[in-house]
N, C-alpha and C. Protein backbone atom coordinates (compact mmCIF):
# COMPACT_ATOMS: atom_id res chain seq x y z
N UNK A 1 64.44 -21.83 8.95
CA UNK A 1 64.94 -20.50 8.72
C UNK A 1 64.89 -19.72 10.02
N UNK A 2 65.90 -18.75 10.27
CA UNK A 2 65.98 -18.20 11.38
C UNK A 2 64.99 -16.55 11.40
N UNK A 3 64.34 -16.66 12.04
CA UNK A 3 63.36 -15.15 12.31
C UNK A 3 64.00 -13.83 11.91
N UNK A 4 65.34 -13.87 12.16
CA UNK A 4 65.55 -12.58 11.84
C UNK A 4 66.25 -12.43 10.97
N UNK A 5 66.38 -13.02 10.06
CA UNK A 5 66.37 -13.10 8.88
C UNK A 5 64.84 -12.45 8.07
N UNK A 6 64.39 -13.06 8.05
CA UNK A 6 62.85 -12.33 7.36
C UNK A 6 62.18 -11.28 8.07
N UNK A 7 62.67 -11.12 9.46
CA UNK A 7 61.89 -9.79 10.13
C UNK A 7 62.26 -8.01 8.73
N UNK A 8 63.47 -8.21 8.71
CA UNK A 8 63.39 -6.84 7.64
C UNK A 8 62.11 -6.82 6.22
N UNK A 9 61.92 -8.31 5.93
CA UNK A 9 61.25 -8.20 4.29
C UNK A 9 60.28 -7.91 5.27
N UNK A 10 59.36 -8.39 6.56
CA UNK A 10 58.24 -8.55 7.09
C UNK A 10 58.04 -6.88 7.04
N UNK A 11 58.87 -6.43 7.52
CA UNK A 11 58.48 -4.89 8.16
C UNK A 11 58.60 -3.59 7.09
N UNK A 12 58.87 -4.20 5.79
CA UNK A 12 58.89 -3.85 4.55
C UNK A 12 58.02 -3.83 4.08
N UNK A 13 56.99 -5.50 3.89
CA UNK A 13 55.79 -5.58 3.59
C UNK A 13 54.66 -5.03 4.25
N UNK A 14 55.09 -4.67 5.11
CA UNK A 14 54.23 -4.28 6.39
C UNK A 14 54.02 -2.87 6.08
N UNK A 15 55.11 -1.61 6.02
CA UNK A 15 54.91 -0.52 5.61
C UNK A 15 54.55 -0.55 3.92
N UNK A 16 54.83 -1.63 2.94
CA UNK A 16 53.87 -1.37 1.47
C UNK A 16 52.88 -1.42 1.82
N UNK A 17 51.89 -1.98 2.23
CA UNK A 17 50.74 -2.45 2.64
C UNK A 17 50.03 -0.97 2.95
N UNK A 18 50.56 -1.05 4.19
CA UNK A 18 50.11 0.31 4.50
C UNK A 18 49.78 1.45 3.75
N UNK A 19 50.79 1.68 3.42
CA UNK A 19 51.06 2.66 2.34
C UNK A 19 50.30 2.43 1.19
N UNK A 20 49.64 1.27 0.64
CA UNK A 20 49.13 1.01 -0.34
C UNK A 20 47.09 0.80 0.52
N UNK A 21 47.25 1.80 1.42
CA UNK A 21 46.01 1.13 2.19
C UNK A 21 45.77 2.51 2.11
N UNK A 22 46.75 3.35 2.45
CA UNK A 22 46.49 4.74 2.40
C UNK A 22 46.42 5.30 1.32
N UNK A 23 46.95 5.21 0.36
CA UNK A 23 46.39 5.12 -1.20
C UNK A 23 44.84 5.28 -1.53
N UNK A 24 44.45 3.90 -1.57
CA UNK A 24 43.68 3.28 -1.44
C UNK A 24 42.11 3.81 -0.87
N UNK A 25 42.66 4.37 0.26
CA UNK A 25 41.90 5.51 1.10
C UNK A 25 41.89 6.89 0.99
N UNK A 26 43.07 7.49 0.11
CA UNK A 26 42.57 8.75 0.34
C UNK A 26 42.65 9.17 -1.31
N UNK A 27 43.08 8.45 -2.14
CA UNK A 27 42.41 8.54 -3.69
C UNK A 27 41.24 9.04 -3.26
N UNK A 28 39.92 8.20 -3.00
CA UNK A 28 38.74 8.36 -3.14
C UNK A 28 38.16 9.74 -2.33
N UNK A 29 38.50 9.83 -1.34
CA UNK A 29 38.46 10.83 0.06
C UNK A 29 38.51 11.83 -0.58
N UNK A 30 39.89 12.05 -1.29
CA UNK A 30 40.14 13.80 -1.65
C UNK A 30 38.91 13.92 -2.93
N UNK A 31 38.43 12.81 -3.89
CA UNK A 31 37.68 12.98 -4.90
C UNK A 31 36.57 13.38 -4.42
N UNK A 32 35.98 12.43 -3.15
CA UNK A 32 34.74 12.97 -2.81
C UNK A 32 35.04 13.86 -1.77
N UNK A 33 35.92 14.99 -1.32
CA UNK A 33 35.89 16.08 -1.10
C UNK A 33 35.74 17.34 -2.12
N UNK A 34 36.28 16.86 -2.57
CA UNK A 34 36.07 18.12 -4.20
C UNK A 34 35.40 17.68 -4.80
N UNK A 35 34.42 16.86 -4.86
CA UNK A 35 32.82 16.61 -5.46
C UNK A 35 32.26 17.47 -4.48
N UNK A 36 32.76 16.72 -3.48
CA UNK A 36 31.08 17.79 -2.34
C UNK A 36 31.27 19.23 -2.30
N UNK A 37 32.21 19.70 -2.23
CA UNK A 37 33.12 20.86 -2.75
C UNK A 37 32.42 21.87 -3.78
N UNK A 38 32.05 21.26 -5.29
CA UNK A 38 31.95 21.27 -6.21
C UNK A 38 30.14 21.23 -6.28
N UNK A 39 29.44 20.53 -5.71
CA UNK A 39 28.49 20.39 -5.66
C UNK A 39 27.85 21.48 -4.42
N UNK A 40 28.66 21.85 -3.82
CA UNK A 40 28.42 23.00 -2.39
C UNK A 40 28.01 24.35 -3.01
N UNK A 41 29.32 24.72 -4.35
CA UNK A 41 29.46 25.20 -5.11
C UNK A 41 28.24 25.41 -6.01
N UNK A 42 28.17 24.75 -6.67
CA UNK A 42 27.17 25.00 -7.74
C UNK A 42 25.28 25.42 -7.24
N UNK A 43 25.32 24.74 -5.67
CA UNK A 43 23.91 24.70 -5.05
C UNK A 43 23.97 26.33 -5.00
N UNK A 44 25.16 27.12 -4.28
CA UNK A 44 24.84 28.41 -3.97
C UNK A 44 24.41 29.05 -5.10
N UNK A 45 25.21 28.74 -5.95
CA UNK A 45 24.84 29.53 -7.48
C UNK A 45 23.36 29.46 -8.15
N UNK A 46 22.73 28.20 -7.75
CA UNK A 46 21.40 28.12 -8.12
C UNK A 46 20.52 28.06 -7.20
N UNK A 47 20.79 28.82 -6.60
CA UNK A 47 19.42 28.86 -5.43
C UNK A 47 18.76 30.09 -6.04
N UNK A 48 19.46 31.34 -6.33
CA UNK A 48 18.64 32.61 -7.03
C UNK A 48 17.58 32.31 -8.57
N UNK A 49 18.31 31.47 -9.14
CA UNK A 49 17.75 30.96 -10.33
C UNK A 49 16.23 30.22 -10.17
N UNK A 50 16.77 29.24 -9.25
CA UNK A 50 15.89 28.55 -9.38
C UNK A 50 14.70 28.54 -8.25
N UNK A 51 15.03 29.93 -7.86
CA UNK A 51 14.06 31.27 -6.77
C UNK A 51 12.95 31.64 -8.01
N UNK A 52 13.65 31.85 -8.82
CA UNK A 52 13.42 32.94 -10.10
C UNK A 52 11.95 32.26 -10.90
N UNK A 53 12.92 30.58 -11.23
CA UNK A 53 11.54 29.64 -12.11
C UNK A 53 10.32 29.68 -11.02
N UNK A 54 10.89 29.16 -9.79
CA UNK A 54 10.00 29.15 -8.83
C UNK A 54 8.69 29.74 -8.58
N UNK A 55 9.04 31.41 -8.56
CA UNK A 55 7.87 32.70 -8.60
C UNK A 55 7.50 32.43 -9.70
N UNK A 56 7.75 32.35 -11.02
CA UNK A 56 7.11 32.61 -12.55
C UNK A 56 6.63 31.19 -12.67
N UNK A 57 6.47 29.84 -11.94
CA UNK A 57 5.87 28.87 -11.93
C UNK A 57 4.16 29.35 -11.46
N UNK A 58 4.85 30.12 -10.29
CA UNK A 58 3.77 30.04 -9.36
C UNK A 58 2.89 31.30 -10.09
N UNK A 59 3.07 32.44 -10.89
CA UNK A 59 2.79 33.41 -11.22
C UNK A 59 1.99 32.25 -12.99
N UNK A 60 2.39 31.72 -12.98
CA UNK A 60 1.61 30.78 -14.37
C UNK A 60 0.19 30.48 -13.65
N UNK A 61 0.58 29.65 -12.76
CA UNK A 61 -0.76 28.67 -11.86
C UNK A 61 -1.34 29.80 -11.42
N UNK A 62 -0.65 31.01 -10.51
CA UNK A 62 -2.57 31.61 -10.33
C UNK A 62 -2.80 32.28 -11.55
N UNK A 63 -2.21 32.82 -12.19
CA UNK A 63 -3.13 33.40 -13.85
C UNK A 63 -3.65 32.02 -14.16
N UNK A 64 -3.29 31.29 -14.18
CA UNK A 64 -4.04 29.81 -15.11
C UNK A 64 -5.28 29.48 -14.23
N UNK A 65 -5.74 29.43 -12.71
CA UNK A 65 -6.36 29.56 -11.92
C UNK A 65 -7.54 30.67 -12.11
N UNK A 66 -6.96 31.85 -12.26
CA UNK A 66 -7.64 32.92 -12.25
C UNK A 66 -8.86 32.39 -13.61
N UNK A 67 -7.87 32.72 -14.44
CA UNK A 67 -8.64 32.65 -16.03
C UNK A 67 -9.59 31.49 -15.87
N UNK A 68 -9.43 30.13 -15.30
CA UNK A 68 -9.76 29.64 -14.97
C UNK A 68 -11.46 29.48 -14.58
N UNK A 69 -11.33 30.32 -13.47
CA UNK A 69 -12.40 30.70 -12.82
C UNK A 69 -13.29 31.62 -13.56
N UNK A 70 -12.65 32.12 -14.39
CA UNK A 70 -13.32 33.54 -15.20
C UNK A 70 -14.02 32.33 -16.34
N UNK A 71 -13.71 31.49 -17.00
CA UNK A 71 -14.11 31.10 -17.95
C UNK A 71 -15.41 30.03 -17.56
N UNK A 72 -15.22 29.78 -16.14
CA UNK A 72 -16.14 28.47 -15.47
C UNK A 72 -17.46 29.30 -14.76
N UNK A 73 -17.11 30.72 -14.53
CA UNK A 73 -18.05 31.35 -13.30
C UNK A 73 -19.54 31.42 -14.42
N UNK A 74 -19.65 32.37 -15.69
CA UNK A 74 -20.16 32.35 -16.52
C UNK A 74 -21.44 30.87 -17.22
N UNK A 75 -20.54 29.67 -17.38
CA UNK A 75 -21.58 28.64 -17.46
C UNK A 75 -22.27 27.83 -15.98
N UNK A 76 -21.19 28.42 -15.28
CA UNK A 76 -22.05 28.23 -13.79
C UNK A 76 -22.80 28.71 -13.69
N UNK A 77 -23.42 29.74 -13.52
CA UNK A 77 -23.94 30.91 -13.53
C UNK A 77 -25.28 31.06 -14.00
N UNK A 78 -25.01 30.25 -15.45
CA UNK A 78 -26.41 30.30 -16.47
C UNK A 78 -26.98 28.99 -15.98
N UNK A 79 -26.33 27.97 -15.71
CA UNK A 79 -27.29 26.51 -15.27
C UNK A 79 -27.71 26.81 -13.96
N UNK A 80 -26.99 27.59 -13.02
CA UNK A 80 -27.45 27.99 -11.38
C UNK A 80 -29.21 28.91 -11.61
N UNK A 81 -29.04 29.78 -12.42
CA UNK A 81 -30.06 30.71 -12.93
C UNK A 81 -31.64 29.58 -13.50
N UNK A 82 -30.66 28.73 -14.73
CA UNK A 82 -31.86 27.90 -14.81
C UNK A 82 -32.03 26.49 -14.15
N UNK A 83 -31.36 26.43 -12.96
CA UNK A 83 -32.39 25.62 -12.39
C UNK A 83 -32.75 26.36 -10.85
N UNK A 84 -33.04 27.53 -10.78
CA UNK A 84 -33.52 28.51 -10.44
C UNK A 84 -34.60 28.59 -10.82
N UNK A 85 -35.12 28.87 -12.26
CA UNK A 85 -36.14 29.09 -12.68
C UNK A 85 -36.98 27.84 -12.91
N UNK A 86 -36.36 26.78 -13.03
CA UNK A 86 -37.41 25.61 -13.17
C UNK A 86 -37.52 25.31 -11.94
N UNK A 87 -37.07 25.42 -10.47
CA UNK A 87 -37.60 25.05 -9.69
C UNK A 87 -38.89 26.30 -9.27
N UNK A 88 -38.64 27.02 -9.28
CA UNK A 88 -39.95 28.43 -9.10
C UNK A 88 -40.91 28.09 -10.11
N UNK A 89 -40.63 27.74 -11.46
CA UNK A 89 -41.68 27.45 -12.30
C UNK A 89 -42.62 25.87 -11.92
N UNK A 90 -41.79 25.20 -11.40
CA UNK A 90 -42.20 23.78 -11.13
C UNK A 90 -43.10 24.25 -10.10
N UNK A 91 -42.70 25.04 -8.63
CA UNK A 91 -43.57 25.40 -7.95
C UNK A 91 -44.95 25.65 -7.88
N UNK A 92 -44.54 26.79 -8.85
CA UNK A 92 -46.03 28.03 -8.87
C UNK A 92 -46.54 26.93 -9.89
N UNK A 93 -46.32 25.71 -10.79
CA UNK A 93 -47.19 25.12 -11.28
C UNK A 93 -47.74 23.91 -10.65
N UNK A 94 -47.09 23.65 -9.46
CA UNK A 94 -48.18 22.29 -8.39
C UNK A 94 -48.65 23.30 -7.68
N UNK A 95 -48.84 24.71 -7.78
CA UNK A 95 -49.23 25.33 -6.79
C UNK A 95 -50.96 25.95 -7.46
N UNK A 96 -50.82 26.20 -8.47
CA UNK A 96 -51.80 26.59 -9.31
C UNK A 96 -52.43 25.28 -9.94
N UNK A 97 -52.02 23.86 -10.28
CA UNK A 97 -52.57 23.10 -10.22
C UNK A 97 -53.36 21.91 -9.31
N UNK A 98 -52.72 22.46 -8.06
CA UNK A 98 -53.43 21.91 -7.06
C UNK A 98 -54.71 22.89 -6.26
N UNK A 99 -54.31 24.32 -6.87
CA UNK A 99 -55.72 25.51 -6.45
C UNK A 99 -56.50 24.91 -7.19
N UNK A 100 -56.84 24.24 -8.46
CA UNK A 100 -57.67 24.36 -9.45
C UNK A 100 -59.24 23.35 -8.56
């Protein structure tokens, strides 16, 4: 067969190809431009919101903290006291039993 004969189908197939490459390529491209787009989108919108849970997270934990401490200081407090007193009592009693 003579070459130029098939050079037209060649340069035919040559631009489908292409064309089916560019397809191919920018289907996806423009989708994940208007995803990221879309997702760019929605971040601005929730940044105030989720500012918002943020503080009232943090406004839970120190009240929960606080109370916390309020409910623990109290039985601390009474075992610190008595072993306070049993060590002063333990004292003054090797102290008075060793005067004897």
């Amino acid at each position: 067969m003579d070459e130029s004969v098939l050079s037209p189908w060649r340069d035919l197939a040559i631009v489908i190809l292409a064309i089916q490459a560019i397809v191919l390529v920018a289907v996806p491209g423009i989708a994940f431009y208007y995803a990221l787009r879309g997702v760019r989108w929605l971040r601005a919108r929730m940044i105030m919101p989720l500012k918002r849970a943020q503080l009232g997270a943090l406004r839970v934990q120190r009240g929960a903290l606080r109370w916390s401490e309020i409910a623990l200081a109290l039985p601390l407090a009474v075992e610190s006291a008595n072993a306070r007193v049993r060590t002063t009592a333990r004292g003054l009693f090797d102290l008075l039993r060793g005067a004897q």
